[in-house]
N, C-alpha and C. Protein backbone atom coordinates (compact mmCIF):
# COMPACT_ATOMS: atom_id res chain seq x y z
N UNK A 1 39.77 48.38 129.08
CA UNK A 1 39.55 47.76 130.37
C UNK A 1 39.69 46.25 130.21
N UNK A 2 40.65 45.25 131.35
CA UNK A 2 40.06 43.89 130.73
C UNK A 2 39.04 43.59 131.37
N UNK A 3 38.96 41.99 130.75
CA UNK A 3 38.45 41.79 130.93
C UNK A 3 38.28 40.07 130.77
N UNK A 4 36.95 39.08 130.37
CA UNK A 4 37.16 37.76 130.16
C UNK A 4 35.59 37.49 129.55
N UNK A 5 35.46 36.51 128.43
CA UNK A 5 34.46 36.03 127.98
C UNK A 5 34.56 34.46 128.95
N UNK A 6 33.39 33.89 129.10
CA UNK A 6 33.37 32.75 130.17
C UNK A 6 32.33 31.97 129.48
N UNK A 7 31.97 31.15 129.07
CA UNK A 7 30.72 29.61 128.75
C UNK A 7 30.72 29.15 129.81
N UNK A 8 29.24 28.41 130.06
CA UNK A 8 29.00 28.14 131.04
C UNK A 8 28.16 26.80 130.70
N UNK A 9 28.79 25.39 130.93
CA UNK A 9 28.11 24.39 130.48
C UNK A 9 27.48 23.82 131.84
N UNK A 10 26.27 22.75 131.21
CA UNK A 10 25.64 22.34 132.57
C UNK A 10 23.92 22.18 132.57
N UNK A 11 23.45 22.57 133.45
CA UNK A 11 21.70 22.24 133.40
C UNK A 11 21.55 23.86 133.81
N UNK A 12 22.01 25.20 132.77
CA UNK A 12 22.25 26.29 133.04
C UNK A 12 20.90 27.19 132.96
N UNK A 13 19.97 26.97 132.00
CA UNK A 13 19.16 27.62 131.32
C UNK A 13 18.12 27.02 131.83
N UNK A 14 17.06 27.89 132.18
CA UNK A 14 15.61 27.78 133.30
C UNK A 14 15.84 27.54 134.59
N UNK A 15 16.79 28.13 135.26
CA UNK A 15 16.65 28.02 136.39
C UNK A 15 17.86 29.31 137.05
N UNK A 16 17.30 30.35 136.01
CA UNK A 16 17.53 31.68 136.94
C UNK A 16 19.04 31.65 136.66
N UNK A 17 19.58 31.29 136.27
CA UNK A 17 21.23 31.51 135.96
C UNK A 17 21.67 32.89 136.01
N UNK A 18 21.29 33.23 134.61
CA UNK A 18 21.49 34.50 134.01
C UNK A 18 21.31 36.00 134.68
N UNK A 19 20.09 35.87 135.77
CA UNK A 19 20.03 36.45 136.75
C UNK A 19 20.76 37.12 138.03
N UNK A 20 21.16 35.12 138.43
CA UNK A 20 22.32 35.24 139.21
C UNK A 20 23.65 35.68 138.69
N UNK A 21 23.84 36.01 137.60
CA UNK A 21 25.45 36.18 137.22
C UNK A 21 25.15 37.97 137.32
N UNK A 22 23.86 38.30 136.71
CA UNK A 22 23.62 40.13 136.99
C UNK A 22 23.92 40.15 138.19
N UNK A 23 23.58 39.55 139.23
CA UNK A 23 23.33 40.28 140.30
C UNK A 23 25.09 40.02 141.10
N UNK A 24 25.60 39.16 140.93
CA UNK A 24 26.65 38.42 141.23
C UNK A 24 27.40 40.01 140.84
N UNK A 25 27.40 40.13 139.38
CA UNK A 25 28.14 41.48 138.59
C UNK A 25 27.76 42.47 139.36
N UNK A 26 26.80 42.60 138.99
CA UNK A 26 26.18 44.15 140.13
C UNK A 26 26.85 44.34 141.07
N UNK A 27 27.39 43.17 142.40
CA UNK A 27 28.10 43.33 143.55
C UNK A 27 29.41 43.35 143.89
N UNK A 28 29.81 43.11 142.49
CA UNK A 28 31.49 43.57 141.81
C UNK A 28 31.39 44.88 141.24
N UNK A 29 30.67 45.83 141.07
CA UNK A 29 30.81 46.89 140.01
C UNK A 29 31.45 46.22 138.52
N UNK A 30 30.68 44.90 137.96
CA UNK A 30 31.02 44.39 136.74
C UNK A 30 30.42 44.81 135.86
N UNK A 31 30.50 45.14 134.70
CA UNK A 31 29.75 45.27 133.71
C UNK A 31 29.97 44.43 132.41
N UNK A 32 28.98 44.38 131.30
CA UNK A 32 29.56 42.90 130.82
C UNK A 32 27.61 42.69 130.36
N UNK A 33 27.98 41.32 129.56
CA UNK A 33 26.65 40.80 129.94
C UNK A 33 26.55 39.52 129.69
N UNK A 34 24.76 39.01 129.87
CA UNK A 34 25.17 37.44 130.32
C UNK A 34 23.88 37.10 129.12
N UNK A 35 23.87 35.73 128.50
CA UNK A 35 23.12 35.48 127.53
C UNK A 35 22.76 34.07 127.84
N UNK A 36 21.35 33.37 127.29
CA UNK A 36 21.46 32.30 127.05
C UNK A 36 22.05 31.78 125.50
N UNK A 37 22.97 30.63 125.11
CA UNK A 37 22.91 30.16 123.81
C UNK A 37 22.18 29.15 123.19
N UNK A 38 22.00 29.20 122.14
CA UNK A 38 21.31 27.87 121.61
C UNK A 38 21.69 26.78 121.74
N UNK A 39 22.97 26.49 122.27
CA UNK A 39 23.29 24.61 122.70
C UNK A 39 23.20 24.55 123.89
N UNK A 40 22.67 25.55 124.27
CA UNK A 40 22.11 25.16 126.20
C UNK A 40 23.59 25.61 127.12
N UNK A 41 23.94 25.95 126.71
CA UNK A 41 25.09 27.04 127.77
C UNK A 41 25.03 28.24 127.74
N UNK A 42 25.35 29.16 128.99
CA UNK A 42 25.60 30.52 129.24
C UNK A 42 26.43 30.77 128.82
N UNK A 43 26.43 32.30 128.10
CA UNK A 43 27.93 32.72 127.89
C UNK A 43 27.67 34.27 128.44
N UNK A 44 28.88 34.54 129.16
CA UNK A 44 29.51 35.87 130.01
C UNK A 44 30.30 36.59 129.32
N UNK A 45 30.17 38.00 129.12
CA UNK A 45 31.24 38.70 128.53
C UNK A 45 31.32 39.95 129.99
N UNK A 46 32.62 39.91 130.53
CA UNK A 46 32.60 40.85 132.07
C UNK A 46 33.90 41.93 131.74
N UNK A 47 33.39 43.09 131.95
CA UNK A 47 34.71 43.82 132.37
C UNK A 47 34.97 44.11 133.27
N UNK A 48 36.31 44.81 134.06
CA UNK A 48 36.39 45.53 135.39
C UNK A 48 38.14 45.81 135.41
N UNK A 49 38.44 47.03 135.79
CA UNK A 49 39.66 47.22 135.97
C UNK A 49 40.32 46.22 137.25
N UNK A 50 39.71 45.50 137.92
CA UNK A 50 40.43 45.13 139.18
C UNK A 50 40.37 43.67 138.76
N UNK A 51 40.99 42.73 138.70
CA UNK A 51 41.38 41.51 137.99
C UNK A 51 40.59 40.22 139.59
N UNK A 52 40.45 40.89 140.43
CA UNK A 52 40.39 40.31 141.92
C UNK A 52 38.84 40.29 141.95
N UNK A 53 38.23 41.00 141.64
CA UNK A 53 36.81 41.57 141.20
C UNK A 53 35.98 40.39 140.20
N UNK A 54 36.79 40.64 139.06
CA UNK A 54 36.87 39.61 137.80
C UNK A 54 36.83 37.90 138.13
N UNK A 55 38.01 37.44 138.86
CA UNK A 55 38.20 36.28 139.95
C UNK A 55 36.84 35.93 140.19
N UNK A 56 36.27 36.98 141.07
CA UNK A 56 35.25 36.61 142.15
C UNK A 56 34.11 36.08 141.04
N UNK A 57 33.72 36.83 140.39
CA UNK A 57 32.56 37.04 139.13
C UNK A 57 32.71 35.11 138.59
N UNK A 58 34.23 34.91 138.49
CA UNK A 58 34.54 33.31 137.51
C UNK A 58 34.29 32.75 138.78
N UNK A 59 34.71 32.51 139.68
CA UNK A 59 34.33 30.98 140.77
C UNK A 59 32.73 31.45 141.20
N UNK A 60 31.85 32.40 141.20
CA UNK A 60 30.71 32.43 141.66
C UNK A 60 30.08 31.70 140.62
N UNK A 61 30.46 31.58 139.29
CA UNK A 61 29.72 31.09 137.99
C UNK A 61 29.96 29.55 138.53
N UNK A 62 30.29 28.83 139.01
CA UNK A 62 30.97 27.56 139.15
C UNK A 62 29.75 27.27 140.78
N UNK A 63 29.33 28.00 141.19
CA UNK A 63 28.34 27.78 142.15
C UNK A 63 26.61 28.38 142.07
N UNK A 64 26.17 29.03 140.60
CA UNK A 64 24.89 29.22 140.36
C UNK A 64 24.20 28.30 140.62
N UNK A 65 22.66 28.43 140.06
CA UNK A 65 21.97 27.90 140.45
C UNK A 65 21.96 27.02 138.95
N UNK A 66 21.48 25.90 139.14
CA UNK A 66 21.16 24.24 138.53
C UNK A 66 22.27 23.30 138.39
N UNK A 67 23.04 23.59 137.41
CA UNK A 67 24.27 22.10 137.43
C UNK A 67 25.32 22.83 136.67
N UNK A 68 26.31 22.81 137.18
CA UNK A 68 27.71 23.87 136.40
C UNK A 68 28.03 22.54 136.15
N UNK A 69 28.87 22.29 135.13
CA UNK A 69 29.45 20.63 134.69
C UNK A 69 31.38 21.48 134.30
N UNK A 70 31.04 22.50 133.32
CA UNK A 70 31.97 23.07 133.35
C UNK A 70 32.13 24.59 133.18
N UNK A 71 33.14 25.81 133.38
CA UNK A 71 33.51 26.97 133.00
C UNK A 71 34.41 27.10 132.55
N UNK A 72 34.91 27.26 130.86
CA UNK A 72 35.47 27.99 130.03
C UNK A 72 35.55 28.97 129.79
N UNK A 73 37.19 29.81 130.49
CA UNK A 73 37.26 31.27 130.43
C UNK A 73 38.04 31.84 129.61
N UNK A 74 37.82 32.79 128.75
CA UNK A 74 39.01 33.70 127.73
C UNK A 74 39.03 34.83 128.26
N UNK A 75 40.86 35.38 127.85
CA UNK A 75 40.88 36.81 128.10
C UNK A 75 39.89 37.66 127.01
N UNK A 76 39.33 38.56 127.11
CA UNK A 76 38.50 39.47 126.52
C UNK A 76 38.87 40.90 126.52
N UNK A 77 38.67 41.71 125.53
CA UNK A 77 38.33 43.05 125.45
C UNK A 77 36.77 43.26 125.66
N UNK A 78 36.30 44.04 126.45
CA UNK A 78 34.97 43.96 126.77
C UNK A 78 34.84 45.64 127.09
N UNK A 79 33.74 46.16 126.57
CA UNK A 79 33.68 47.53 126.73
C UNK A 79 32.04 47.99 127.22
N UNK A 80 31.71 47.87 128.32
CA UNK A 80 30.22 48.15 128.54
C UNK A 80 29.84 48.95 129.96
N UNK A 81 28.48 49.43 129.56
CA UNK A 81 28.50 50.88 131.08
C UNK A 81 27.96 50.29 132.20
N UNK A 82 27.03 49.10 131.83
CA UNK A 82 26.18 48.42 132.46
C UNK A 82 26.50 46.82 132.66
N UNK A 83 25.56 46.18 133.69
CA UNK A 83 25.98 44.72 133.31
C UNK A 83 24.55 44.40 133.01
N UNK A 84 24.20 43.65 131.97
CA UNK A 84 22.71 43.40 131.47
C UNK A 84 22.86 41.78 130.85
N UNK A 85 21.64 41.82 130.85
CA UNK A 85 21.07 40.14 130.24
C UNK A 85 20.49 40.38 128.52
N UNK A 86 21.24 39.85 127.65
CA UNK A 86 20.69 39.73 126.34
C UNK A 86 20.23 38.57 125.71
N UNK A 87 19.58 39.01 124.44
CA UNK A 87 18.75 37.98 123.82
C UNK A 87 19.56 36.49 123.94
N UNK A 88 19.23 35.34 123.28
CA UNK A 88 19.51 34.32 123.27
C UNK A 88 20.48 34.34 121.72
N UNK A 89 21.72 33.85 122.08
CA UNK A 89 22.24 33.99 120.35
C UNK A 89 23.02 32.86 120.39
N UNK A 90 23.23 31.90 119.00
CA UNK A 90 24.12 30.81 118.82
C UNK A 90 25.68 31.16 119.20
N UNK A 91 26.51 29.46 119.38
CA UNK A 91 27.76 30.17 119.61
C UNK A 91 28.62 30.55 118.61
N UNK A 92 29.59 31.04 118.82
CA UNK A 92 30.62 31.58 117.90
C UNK A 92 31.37 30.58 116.85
């Protein structure tokens, strides 16, 4: 299925971000999931067969809640049943 890994730089973390990107997913049928990292950015891993779906999921990240400064998107292989929020992990 594709899909896209996304970072999310900005004033991202404590103020419900991660939340909003579930629920954002949820209303795409996305699955995927959303994390905080240790240098203070979100990172997104989303799948969905419909690329239009996917779209919607990247410009909603660019209007969450606190301060988007920037969104960095990669194509991804992403394989998941659910869309969920995981632990906090450094970046890659």
């Amino acid at each position: 299925m594709s899909g896209f890994r996304a970072v999310v730089f900005g004033r991202v973390q404590g103020v419900g971000f991660r939340s909003y990107v579930r629920r954002l997913a949820e209303l795409h049928g996305i699955t995927g999931a959303v994390w905080n990292r240790t240098d203070g950015a979100v990172e997104i891993e989303a799948c969905h067969e419909d690329p239009i779906a996917l779209s919607a999921l990247c410009d909603g990240l660019k209007s969450g809640p606190g301060r988007v400064d920037r969104v960095d998107r990669y194509p991804a292989t992403v394989e998941a049943d659910e869309f969920r929020i995981a632990a906090t992990r450094s970046p890659i």
